[in-house]
C-alpha atoms as a PDB file:
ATOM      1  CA  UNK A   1       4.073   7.995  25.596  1.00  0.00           C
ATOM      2  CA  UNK A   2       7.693   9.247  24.147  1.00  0.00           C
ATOM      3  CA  UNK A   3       6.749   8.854  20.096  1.00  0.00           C
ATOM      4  CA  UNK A   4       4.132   8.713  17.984  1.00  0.00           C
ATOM      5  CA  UNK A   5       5.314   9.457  14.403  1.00  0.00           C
ATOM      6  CA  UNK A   6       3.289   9.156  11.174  1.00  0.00           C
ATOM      7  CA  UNK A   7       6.090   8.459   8.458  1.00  0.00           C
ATOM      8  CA  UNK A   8       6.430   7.294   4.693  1.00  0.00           C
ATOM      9  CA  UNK A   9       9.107   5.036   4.464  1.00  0.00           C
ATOM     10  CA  UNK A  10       9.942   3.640   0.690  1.00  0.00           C
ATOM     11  CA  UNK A  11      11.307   0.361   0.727  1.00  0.00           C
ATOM     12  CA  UNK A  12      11.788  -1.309  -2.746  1.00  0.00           C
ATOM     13  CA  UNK A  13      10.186   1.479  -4.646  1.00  0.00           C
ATOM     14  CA  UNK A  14       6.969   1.660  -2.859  1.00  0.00           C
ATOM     15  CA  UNK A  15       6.394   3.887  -0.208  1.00  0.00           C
ATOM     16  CA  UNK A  16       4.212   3.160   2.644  1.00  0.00           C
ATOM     17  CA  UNK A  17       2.609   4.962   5.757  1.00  0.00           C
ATOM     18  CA  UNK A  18       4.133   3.867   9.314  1.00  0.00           C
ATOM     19  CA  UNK A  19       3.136   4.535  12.408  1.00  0.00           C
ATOM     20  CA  UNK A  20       6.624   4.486  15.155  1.00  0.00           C
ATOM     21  CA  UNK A  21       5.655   4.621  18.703  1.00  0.00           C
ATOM     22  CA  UNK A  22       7.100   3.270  22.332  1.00  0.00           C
ATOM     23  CA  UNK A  23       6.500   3.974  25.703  1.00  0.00           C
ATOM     24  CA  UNK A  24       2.691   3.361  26.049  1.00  0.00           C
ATOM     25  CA  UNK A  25       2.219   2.336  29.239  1.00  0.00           C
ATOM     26  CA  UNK A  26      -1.144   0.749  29.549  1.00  0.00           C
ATOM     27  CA  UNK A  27      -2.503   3.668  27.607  1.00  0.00           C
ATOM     28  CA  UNK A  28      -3.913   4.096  24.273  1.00  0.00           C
ATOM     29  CA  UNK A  29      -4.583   7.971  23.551  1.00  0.00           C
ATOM     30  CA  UNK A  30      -7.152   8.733  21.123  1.00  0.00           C
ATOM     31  CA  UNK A  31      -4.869  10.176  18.039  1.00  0.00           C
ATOM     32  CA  UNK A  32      -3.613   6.778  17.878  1.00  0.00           C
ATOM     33  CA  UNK A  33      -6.766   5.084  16.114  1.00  0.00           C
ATOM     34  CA  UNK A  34      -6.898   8.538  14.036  1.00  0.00           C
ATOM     35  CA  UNK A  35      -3.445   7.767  12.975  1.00  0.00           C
ATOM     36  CA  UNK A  36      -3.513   4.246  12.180  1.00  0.00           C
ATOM     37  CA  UNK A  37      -6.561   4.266  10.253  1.00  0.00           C
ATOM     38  CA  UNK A  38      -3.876   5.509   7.433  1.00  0.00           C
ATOM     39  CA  UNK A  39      -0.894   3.251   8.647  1.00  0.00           C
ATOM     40  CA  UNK A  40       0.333  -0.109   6.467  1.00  0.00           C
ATOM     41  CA  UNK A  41       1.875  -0.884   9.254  1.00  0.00           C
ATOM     42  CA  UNK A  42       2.785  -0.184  12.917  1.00  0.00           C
ATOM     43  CA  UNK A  43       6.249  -0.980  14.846  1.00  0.00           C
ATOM     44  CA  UNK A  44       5.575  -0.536  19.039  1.00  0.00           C
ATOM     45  CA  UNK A  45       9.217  -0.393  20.075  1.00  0.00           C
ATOM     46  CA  UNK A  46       9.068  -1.323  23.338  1.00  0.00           C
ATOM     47  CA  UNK A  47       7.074  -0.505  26.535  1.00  0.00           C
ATOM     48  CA  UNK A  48       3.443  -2.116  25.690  1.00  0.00           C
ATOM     49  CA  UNK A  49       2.984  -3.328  29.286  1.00  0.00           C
ATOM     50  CA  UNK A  50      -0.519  -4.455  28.004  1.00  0.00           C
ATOM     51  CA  UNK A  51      -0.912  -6.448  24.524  1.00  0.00           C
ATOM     52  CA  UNK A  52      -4.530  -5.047  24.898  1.00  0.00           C
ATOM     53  CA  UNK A  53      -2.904  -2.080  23.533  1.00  0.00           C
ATOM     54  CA  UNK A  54      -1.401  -4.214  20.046  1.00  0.00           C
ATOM     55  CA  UNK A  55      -4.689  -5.817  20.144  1.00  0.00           C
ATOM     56  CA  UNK A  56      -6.455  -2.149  19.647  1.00  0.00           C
ATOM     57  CA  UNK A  57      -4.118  -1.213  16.780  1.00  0.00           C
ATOM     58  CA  UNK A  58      -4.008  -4.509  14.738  1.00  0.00           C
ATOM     59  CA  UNK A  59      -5.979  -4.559  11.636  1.00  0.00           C
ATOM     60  CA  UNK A  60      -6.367  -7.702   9.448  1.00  0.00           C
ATOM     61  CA  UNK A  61      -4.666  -5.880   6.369  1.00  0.00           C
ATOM     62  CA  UNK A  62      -2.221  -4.035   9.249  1.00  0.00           C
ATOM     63  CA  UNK A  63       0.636  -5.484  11.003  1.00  0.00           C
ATOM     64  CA  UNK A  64       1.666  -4.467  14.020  1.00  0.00           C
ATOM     65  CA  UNK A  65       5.326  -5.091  15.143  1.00  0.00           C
ATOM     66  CA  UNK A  66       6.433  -4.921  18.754  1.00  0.00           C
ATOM     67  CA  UNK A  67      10.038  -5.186  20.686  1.00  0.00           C
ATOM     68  CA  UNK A  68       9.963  -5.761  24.275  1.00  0.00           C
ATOM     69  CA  UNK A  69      10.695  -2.798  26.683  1.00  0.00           C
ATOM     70  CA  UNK A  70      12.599  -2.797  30.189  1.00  0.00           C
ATOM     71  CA  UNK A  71       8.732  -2.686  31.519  1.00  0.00           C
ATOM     72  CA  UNK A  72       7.418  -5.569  29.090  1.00  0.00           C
ATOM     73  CA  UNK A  73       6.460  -9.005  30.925  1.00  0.00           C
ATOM     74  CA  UNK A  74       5.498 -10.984  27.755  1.00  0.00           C
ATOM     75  CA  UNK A  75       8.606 -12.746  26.650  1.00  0.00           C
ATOM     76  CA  UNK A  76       7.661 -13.828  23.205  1.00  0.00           C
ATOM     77  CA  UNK A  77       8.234 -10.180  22.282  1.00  0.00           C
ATOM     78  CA  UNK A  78      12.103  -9.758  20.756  1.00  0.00           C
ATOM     79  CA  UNK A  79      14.257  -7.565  22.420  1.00  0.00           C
ATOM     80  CA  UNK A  80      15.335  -6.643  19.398  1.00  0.00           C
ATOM     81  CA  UNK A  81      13.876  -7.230  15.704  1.00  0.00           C
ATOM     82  CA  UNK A  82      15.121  -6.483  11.780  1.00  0.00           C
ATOM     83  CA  UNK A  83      11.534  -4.359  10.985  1.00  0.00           C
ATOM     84  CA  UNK A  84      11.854  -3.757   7.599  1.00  0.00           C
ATOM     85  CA  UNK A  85      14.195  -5.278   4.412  1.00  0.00           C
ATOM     86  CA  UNK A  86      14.017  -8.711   5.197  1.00  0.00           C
ATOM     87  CA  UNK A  87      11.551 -10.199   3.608  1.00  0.00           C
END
């Protein structure tokens, strides 16, 4: 795995805890479900492999947004997505 950050990004005067992380691989280390018991949200940017992965870090109040990687099979993914400021 190539990034996990923990960041507070404010977007229309509210700030909010994301998590930022690519490259996973099949693998879900252990600091990730330490970190995203504090996220609002999560963006995977690319290089899942295995949704069981998004699957482990979804929460129903938590979403979890995902671009496709050069190693990604599931097409429904984007290759590329607007993650924040368009609602």
């Amino acid at each position: 795995m190539n990034v996990v950050t923990l960041c507070e990004i404010l977007l229309n005067g509210k700030t909010a805890a994301h998590i930022v992380l690519a490259d996973t691989h099949n693998k879900f280390p252990a600091i990730l479900s330490i970190l995203a018991r504090d996220a609002d949200e999560i963006w995977h940017l690319g290089d899942v492999c295995a949704e069981r992965i998004l699957d482990e870090l979804r929460a129903p109040s938590r979403p979890v947004k995902v671009v496709r990687g050069n190693c990604d099979s599931n097409f429904e993914w984007p290759w590329l997505s607007i993650l924040f400021g368009a609602d």
